[in-house]
Protein backbone atom coordinates (compact mmCIF):
# COMPACT_ATOMS: atom_id res chain seq x y z
CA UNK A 1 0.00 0.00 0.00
CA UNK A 2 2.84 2.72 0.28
CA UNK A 3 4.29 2.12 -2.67
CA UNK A 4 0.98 1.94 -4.16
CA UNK A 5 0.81 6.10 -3.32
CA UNK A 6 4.45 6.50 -3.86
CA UNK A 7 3.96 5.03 -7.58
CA UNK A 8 0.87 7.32 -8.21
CA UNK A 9 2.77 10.56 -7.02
CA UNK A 10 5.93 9.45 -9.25
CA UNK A 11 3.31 9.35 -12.35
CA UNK A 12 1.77 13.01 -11.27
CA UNK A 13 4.93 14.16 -11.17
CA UNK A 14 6.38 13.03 -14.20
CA UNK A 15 3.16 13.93 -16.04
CA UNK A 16 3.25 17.63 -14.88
CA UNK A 17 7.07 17.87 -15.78
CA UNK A 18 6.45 16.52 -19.40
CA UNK A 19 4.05 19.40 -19.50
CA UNK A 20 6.00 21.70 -18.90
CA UNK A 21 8.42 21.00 -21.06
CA UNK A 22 5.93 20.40 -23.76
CA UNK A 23 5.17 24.06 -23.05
CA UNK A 24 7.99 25.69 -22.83
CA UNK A 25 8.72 24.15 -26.50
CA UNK A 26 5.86 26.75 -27.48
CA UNK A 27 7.59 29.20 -25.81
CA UNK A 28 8.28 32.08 -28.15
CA UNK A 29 12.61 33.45 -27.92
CA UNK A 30 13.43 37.17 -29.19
CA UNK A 31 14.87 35.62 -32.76
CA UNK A 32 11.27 34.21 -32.98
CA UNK A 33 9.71 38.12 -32.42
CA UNK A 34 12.21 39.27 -34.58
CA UNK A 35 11.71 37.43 -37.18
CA UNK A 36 7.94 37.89 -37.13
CA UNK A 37 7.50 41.62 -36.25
CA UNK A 38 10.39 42.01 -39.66
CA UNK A 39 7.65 39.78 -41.96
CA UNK A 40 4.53 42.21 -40.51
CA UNK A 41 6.78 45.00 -41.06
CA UNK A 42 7.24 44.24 -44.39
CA UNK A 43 3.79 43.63 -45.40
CA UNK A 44 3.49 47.11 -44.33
CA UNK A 45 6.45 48.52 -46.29
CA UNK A 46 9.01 48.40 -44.18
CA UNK A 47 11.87 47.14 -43.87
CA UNK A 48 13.16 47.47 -40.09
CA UNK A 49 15.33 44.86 -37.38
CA UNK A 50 13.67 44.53 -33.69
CA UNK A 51 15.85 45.44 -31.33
CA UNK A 52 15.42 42.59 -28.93
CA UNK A 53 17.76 39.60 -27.37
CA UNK A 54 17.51 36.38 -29.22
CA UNK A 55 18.05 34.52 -26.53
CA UNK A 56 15.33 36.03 -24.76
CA UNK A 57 12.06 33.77 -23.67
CA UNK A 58 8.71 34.72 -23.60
CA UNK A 59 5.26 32.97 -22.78
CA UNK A 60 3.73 30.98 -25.46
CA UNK A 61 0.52 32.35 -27.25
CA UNK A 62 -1.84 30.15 -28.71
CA UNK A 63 -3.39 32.52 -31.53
CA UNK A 64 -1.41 35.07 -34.30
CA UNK A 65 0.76 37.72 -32.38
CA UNK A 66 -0.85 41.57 -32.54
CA UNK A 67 1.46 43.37 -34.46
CA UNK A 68 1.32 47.12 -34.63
CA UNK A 69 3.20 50.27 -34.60
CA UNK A 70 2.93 52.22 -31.93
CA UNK A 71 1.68 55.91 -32.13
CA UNK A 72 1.66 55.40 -36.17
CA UNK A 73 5.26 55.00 -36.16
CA UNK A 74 7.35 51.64 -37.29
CA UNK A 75 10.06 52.99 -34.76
CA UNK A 76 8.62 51.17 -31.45
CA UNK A 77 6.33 48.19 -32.31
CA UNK A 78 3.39 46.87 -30.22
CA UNK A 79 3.11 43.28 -29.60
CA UNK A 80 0.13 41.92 -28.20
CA UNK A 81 -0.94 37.99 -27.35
CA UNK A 82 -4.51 36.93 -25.96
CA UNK A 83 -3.84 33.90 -25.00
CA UNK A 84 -3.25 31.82 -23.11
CA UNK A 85 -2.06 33.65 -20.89
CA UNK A 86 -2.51 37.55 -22.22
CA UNK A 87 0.56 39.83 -22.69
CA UNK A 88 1.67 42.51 -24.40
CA UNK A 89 5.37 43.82 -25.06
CA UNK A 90 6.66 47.04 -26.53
CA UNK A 91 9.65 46.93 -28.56
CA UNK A 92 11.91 49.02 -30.40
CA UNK A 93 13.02 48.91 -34.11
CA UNK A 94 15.67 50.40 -36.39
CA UNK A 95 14.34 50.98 -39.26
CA UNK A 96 16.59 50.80 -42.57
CA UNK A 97 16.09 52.77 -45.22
CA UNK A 98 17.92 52.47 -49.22
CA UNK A 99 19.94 54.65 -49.56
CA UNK A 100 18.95 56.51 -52.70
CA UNK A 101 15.65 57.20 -51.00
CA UNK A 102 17.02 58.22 -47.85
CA UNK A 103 16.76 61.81 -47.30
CA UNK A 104 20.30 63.43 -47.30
CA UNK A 105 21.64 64.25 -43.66
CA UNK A 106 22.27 67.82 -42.96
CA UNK A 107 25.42 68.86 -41.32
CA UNK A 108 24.80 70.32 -37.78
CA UNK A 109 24.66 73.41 -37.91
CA UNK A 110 26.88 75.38 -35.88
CA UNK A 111 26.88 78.93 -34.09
CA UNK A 112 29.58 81.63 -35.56
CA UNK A 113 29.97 84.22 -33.61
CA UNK A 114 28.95 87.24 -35.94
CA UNK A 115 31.54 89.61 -36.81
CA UNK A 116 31.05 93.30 -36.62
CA UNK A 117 30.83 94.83 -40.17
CA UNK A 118 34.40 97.11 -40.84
CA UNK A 119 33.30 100.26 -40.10
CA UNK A 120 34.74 103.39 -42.46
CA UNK A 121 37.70 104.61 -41.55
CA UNK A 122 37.46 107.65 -39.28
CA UNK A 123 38.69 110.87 -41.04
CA UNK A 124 40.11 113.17 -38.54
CA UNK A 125 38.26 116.27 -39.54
CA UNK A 126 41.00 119.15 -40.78
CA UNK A 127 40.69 122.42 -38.59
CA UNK A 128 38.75 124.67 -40.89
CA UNK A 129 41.35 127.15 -42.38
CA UNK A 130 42.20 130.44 -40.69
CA UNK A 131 40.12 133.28 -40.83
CA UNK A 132 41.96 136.25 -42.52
CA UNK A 133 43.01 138.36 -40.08
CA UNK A 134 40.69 141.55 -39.48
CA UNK A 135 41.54 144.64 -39.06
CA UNK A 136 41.86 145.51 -35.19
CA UNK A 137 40.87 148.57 -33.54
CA UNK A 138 42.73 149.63 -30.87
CA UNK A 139 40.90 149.91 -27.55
CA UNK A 140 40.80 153.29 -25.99
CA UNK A 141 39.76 153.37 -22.46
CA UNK A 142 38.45 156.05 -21.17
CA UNK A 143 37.70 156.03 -17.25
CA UNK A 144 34.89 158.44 -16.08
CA UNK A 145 35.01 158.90 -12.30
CA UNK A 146 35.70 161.43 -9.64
CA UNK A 147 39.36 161.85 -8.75
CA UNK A 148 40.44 163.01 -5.11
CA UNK A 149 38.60 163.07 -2.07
């Protein structure tokens, strides 16, 4: 009779490990996202790499991943999974572009100190010429006043 319970909680046991490993084998790793949100992406137009770790594991998800861009922009994608168990993950792209349609890249621009415009040379102003001289008239003084006391 013990080993009769001993037997049947060897067979839960191992029946509950197999499945878990069945499940993580539906587990879904970063390559698999990557790989996926690139195909949606493409559909769309464009052509972009996730920026996630391979190696990275995530639950499974028994219906088609929800694949969108986030605020109408391929730059950061949304990734969304009902079931079973629902999650949803937001993760950034790089998005590549050709390069003859890629939109030339402007040079920073950078701040030059302005110059002051030259400014004319000053011309010291000549000292007008002399007067001619005028003809002087001598002074004459003449005092008016009582004399003595």
């Amino acid at each position: 009779m013990k080993y009769t319970s001993f037997n049947w909680l060897i067979a839960a046991f191992t029946a509950l490990c197999l499945a878990n490993i069945s499940e993580a084998n539906n587990r879904i790793t970063g390559q698999d996202l990557k790989e996926i949100i690139k195909q949606r992406a493409e559909v769309a137009g464009i052509d972009l790499e996730a920026i996630i770790a391979a190696e990275k594991v995530f639950y499974p998800c028994e219906t088609e991943l929800d694949i969108t861009p986030k605020n109408d922009s391929w730059k950061t994608v949304e990734v969304l999974c009902p079931l079973p168990y629902p999650w949803k993950l937001n993760i950034r792209t790089e998005i590549n572009t050709p390069e003859q349609i890629a939109e030339p890249k402007i040079a920073p621009t950078r701040k030059i100190a302005k110059t002051p415009e030259p400014t004319p040379a000053v011309v010291k102003a000549e000292a007008p010429p002399p007067l001619p001289p005028q003809k002087t008239h001598p002074l004459q003084l003449h005092c008016i006043g009582r004399t003595g006391h």
